[in-house]
C-alpha atoms as a PDB file:
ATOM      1  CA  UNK A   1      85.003 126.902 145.051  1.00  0.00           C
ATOM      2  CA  UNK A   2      86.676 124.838 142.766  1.00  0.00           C
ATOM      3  CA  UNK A   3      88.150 121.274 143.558  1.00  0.00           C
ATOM      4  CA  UNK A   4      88.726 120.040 140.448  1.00  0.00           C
ATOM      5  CA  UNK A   5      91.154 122.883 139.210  1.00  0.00           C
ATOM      6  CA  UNK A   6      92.453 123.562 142.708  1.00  0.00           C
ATOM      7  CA  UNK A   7      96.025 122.173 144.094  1.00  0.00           C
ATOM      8  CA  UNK A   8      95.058 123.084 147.746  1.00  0.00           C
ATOM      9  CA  UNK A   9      91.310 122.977 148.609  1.00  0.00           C
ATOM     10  CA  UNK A  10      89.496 123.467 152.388  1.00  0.00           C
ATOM     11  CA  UNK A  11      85.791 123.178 152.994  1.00  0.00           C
ATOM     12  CA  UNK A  12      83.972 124.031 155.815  1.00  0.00           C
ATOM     13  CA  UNK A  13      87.037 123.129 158.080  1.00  0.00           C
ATOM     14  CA  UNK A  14      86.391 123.270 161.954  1.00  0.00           C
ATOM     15  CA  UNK A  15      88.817 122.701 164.662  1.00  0.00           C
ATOM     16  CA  UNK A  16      88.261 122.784 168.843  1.00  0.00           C
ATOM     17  CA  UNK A  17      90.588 121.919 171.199  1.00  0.00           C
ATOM     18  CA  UNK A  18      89.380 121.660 175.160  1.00  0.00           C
ATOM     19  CA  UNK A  19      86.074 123.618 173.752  1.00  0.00           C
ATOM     20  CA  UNK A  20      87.906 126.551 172.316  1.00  0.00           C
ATOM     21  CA  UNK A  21      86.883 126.983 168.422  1.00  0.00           C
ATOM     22  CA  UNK A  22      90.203 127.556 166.540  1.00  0.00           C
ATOM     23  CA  UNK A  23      88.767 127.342 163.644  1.00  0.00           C
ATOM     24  CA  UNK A  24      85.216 127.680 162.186  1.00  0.00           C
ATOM     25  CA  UNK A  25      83.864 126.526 158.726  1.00  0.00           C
ATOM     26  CA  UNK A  26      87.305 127.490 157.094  1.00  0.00           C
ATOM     27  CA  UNK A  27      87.005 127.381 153.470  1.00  0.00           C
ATOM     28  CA  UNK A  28      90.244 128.440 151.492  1.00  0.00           C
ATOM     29  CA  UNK A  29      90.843 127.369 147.370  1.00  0.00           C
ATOM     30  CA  UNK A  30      94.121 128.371 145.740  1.00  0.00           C
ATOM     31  CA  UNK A  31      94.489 127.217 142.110  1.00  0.00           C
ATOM     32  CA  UNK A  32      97.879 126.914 139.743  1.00  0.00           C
ATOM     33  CA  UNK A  33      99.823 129.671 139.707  1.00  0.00           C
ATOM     34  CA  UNK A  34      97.765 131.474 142.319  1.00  0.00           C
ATOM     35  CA  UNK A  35      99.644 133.431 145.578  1.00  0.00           C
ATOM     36  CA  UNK A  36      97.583 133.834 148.809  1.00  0.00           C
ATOM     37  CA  UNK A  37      99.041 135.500 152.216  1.00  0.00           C
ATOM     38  CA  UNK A  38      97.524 134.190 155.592  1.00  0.00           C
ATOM     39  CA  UNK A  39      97.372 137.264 158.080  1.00  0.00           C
ATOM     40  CA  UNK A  40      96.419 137.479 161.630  1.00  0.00           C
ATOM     41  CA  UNK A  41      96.739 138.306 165.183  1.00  0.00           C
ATOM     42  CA  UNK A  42      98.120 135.653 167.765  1.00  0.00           C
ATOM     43  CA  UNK A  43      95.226 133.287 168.172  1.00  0.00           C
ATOM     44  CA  UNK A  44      93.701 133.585 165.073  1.00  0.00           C
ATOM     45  CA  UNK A  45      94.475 130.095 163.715  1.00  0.00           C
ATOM     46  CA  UNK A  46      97.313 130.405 160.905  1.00  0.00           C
ATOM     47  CA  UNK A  47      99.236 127.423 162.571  1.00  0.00           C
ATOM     48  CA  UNK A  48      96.048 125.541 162.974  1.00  0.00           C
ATOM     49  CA  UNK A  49      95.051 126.028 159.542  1.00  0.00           C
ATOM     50  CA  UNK A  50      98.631 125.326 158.388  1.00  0.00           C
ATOM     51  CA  UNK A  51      98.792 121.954 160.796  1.00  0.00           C
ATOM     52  CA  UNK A  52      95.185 120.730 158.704  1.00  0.00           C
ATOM     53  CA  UNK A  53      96.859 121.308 155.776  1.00  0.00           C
ATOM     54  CA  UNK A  54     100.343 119.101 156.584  1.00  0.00           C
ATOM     55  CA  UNK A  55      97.889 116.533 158.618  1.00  0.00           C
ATOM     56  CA  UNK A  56      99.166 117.133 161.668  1.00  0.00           C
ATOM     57  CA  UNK A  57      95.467 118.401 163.386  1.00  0.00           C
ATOM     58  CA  UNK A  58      93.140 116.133 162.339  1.00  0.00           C
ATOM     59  CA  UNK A  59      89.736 118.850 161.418  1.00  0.00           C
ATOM     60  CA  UNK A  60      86.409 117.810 163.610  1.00  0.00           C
ATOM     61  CA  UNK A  61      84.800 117.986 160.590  1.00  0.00           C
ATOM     62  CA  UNK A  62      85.170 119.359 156.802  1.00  0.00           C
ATOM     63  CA  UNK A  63      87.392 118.647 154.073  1.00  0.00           C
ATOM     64  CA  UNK A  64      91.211 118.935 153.236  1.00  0.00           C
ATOM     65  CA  UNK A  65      92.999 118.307 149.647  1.00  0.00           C
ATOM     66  CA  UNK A  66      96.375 119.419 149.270  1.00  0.00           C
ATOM     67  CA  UNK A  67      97.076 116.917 145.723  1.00  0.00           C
ATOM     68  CA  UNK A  68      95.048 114.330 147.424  1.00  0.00           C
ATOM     69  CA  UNK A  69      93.183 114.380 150.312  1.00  0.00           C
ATOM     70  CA  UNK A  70      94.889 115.309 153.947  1.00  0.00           C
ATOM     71  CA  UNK A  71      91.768 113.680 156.333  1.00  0.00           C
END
């Protein structure tokens, strides 16, 4: 993956609340121009992901830059 040409960049995102492993070593680039569609079943971590991205979960670990960094 690319940060420097990216506008939202993830890497090697993990999130656990009470022990349970939302998410796991969530990497996600999307560039310029670039559409992506997040699809899942309930529990699968869209809202977490999405709540990383807007700061509102803080990630155990890993690395969030949405035009600067997030964490």
């Amino acid at each position: 993956m690319s940060l420097k040409s990216s506008i939202l960049y993830l890497e090697n995102v993990n999130v656990s609340f009470d022990g349970f492993r939302a998410l796991r070593d969530l990497s996600l680039t999307v560039k310029p121009g670039e559409m992506r569609a997040i699809i899942g079943p309930n529990g699968a971590g869209k809202t977490t992901m999405m709540d990383v991205i807007t700061g509102k979960t803080k990630p155990d670990n890993g690395r969030v830059l949405f035009d600067e960094t997030v964490n």
